[in-house]
C-alpha atoms as a PDB file:
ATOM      1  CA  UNK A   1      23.789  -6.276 -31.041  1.00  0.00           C
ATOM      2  CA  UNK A   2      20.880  -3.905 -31.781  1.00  0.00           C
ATOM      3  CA  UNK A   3      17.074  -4.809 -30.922  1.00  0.00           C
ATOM      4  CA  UNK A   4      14.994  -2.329 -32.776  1.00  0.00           C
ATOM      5  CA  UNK A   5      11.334  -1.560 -33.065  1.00  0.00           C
ATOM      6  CA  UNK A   6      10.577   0.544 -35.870  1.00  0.00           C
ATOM      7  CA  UNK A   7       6.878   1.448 -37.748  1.00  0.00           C
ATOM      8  CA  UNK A   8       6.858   3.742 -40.574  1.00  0.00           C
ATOM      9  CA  UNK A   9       3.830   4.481 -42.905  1.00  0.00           C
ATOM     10  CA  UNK A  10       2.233   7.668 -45.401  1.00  0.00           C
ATOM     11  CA  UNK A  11       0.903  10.046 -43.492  1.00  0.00           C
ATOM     12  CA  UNK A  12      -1.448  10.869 -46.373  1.00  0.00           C
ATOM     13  CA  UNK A  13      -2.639   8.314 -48.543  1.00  0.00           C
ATOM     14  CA  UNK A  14      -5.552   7.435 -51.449  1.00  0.00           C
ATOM     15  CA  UNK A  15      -6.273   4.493 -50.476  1.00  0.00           C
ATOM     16  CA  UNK A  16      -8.318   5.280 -47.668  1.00  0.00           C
ATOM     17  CA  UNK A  17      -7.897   3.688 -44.169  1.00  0.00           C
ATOM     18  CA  UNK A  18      -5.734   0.909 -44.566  1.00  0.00           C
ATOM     19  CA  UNK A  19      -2.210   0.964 -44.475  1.00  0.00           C
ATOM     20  CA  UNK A  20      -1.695  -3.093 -45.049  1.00  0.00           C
ATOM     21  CA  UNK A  21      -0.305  -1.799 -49.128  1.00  0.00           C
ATOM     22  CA  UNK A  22       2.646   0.064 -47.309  1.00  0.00           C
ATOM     23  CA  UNK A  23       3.139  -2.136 -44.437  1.00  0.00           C
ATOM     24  CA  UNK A  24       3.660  -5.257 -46.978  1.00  0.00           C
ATOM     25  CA  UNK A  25       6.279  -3.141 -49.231  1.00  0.00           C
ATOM     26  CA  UNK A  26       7.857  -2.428 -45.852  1.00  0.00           C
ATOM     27  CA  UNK A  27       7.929  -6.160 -44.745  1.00  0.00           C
ATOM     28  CA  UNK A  28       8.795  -7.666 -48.232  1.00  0.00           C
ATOM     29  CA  UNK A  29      12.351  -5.576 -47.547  1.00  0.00           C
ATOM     30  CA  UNK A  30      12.557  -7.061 -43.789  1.00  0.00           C
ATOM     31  CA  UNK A  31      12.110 -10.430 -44.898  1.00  0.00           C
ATOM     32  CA  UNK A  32      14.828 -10.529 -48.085  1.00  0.00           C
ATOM     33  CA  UNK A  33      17.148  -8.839 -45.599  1.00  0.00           C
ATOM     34  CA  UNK A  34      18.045 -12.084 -44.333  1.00  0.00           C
ATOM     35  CA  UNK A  35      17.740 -10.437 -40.183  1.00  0.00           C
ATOM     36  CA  UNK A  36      16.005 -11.780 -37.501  1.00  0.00           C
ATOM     37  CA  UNK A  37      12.902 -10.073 -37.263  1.00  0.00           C
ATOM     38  CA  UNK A  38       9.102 -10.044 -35.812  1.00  0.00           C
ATOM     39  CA  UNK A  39       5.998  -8.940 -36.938  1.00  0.00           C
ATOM     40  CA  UNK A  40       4.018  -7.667 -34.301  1.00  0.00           C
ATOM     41  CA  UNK A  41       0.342  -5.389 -35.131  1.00  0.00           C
ATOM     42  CA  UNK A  42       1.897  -2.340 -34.082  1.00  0.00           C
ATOM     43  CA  UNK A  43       5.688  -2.429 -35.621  1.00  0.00           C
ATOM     44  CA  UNK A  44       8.286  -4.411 -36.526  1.00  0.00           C
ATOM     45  CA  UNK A  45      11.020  -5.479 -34.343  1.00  0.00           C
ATOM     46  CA  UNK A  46      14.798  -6.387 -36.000  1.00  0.00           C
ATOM     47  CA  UNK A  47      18.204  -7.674 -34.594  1.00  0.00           C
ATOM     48  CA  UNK A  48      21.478  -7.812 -35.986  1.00  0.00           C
ATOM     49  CA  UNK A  49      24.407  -5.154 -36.247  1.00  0.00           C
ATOM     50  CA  UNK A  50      23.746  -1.442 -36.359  1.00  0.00           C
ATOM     51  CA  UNK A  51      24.535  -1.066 -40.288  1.00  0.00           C
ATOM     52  CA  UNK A  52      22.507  -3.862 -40.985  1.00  0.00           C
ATOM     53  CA  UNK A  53      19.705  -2.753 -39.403  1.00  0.00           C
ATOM     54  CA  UNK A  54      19.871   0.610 -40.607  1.00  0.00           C
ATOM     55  CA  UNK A  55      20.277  -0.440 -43.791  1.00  0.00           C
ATOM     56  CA  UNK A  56      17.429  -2.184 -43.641  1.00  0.00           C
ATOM     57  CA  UNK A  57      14.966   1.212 -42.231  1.00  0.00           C
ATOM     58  CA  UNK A  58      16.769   3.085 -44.669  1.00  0.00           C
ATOM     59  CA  UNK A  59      15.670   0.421 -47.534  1.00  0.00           C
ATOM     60  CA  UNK A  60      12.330   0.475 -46.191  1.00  0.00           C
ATOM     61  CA  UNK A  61      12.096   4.489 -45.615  1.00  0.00           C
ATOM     62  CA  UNK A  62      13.677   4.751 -49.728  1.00  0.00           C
ATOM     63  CA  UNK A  63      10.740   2.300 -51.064  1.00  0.00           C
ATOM     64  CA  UNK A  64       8.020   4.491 -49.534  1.00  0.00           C
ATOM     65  CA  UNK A  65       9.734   7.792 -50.478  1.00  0.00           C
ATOM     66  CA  UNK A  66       8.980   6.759 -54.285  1.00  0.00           C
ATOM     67  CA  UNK A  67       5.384   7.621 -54.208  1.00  0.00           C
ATOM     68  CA  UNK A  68       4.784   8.771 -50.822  1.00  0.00           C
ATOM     69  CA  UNK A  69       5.112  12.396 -50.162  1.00  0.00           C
ATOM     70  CA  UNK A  70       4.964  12.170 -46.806  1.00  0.00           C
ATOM     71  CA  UNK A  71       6.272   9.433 -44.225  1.00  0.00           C
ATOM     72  CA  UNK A  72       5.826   9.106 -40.078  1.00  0.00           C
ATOM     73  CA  UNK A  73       8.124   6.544 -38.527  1.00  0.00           C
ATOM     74  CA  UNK A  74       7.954   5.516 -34.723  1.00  0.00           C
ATOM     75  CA  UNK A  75      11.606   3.911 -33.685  1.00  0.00           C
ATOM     76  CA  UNK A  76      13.464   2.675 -31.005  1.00  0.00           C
ATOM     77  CA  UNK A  77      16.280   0.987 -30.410  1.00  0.00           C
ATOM     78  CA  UNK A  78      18.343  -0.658 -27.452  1.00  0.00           C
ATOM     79  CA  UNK A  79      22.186  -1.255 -27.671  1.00  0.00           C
ATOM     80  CA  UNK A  80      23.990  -4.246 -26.187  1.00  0.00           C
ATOM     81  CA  UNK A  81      27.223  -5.325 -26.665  1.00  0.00           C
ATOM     82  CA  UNK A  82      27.665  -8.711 -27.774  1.00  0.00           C
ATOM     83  CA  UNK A  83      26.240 -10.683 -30.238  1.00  0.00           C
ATOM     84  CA  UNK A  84      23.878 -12.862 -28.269  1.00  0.00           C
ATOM     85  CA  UNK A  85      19.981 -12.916 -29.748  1.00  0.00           C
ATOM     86  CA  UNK A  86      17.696 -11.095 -27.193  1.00  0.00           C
ATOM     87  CA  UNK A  87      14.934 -11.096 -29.945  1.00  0.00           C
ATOM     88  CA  UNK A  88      13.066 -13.681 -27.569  1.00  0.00           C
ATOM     89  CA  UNK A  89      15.615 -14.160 -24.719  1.00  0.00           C
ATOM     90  CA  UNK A  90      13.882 -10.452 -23.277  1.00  0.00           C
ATOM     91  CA  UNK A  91      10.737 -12.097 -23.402  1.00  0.00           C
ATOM     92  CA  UNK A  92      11.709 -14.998 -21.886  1.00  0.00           C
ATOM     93  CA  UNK A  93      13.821 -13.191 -18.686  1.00  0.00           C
ATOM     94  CA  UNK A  94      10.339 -11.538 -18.425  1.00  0.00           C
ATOM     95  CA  UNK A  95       8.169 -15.044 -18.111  1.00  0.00           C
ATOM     96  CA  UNK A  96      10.824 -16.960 -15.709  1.00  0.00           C
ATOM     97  CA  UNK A  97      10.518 -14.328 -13.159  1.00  0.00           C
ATOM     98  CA  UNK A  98       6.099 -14.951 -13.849  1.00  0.00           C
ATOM     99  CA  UNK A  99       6.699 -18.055 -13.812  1.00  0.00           C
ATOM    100  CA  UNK A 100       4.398 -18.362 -16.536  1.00  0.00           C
ATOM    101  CA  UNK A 101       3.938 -18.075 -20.475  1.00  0.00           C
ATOM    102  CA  UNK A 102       2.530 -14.835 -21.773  1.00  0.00           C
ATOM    103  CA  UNK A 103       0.675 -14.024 -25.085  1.00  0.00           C
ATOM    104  CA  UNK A 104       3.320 -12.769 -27.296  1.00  0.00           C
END
């Protein structure tokens, strides 16, 4: 199972400051995909199988590339084997040895 975190956006846009435009293309893709995902302010974290969640950045970088002449992506990624959901069982294993809920 693959847990990945990925951001991508223009580097160069016309619409001034705000990136929101991009970032909603981005997430419209991630939420058809049918994966388990979660939007956090800073990226977008997705689980499944590595095609399927390449497929999906790939999607996402392809919808961009259409008007967007230049693209910066942040990614990472952590490999397990298996096919058990860590999307909030990490977060979890963090808060049982707290002992205690954390803003997430």
């Amino acid at each position: 199972m693959v847990l990945l975190e990925f951001a991508m956006s223009p580097t160069t846009t016309s619409g001034g400051e705000s990136l929101s435009p991009w970032v909603a293309r981005i997430l419209d893709i991630v939420d058809q995909s049918g994966l388990s995902y979660q939007l956090t302010a800073m990226g977008t974290l997705l689980e499944g199988d590595w095609d399927e969640v390449m497929a999906v950045v790939g999607a996402c970088f392809h919808a961009l590339q259409a008007d967007c002449p230049r693209i910066g992506m942040n990614l990472k990624m952590d490999y397990r084997a298996g096919d058990a959901s860590r999307l909030r069982s990490k977060v979890d294993a963090v808060e049982g040895q707290l002992g205690r809920k954390l803003r997430t």
